[in-house]
Protein backbone atom coordinates (compact mmCIF):
# COMPACT_ATOMS: atom_id res chain seq x y z
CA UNK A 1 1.74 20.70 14.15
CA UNK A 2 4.93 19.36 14.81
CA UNK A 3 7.46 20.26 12.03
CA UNK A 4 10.06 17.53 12.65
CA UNK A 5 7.18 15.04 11.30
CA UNK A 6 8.09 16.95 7.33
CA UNK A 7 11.57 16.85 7.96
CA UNK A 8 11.53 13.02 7.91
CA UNK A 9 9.09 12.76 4.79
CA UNK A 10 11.03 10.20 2.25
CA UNK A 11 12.28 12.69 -0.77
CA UNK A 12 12.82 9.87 -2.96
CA UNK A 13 9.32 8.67 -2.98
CA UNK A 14 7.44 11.91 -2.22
CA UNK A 15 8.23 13.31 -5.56
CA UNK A 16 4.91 12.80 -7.66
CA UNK A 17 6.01 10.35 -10.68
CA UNK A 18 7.90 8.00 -8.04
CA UNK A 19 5.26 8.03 -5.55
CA UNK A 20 2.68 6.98 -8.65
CA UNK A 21 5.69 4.44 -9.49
CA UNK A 22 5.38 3.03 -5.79
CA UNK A 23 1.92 3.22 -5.45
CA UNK A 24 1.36 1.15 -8.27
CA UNK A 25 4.31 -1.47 -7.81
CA UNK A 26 3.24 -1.79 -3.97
CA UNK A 27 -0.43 -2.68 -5.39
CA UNK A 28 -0.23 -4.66 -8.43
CA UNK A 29 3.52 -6.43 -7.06
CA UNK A 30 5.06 -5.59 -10.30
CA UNK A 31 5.10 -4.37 -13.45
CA UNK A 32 6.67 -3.81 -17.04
CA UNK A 33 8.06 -0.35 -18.05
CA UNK A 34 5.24 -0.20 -20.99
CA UNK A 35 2.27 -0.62 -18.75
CA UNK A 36 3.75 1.81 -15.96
CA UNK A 37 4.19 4.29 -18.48
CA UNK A 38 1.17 3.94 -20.21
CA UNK A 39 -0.76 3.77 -16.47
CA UNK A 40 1.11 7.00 -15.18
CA UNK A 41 1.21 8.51 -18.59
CA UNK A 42 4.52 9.64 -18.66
CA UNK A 43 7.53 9.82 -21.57
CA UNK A 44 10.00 7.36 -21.48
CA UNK A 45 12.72 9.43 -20.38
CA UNK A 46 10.82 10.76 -17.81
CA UNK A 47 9.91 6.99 -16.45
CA UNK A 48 13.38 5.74 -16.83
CA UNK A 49 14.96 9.14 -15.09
CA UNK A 50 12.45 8.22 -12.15
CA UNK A 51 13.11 4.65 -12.29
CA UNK A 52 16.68 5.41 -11.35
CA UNK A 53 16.29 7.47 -8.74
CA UNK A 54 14.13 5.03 -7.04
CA UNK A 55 17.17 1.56 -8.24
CA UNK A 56 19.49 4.11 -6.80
CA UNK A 57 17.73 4.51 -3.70
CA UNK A 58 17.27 0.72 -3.34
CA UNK A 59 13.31 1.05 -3.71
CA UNK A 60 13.05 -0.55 -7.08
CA UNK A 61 14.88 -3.57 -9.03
CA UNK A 62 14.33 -4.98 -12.18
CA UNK A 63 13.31 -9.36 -12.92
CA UNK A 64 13.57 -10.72 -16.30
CA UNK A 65 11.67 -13.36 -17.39
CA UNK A 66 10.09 -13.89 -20.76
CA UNK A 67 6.53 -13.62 -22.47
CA UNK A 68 5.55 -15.26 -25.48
CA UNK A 69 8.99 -16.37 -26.44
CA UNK A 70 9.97 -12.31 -26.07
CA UNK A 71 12.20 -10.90 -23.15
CA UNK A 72 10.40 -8.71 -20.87
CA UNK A 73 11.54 -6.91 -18.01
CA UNK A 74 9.39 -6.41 -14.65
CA UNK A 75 9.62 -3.24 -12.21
CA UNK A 76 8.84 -4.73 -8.34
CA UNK A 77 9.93 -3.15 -5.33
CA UNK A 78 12.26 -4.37 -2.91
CA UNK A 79 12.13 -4.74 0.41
CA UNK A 80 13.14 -1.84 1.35
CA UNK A 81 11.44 -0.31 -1.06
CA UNK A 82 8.02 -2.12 0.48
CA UNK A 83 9.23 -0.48 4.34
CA UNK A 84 10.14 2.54 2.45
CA UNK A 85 6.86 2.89 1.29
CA UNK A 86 4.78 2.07 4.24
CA UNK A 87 6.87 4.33 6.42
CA UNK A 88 6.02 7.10 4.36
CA UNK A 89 2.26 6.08 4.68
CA UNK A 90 2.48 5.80 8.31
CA UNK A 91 4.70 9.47 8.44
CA UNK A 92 1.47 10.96 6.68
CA UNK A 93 -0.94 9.32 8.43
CA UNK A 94 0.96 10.09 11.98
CA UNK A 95 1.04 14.17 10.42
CA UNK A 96 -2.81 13.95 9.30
CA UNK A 97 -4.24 12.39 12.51
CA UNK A 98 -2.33 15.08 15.18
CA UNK A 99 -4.12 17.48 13.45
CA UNK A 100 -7.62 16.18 13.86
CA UNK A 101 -7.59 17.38 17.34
């Protein structure tokens, strides 16, 4: 097992509300703060406070656009945020697969 591999695990997105934020935003594309939180089950300051970590990190930005007449804000991830992800995939795939042997 080569320890360096857990050194370079991605903090921001291993913690377990923002990887469920990423997970879902890298499957469904995007997605407003009412169905995230009602999909992850989580508070609302618990959502926003992981929200910003990942908009601070660059992971996640907000698009407004309207529904009905009403505004409504959408949670996507950015480009990074898309790399971010999949290198964390790949890291844990890479640490999973030299331990098969």
């Amino acid at each position: 097992m080569n320890p360096e591999h857990f050194s370079k695990i991605d903090r921001v997105i291993h913690e377990k509300g923002r990887l469920g934020i990423v997970s879902i935003l890298a499957a469904t594309g995007q997605m407003s703060f009412t169905d995230l939180k009602n999909t992850l089950g989580m508070t609302d300051g618990n959502l926003i406070s992981h929200i910003k970590a990942l908009q601070n990190a660059g992971y996640v930005a907000v698009a407004k656009t309207r529904k009905d007449k009403r505004p409504l804000s959408l949670r996507l991830l950015t480009e990074d945020g898309k790399k971010a992800f999949k290198d964390y995939l790949e890291l844990l795939e890479t640490i999973i697969n030299e331990n098969k042997s």
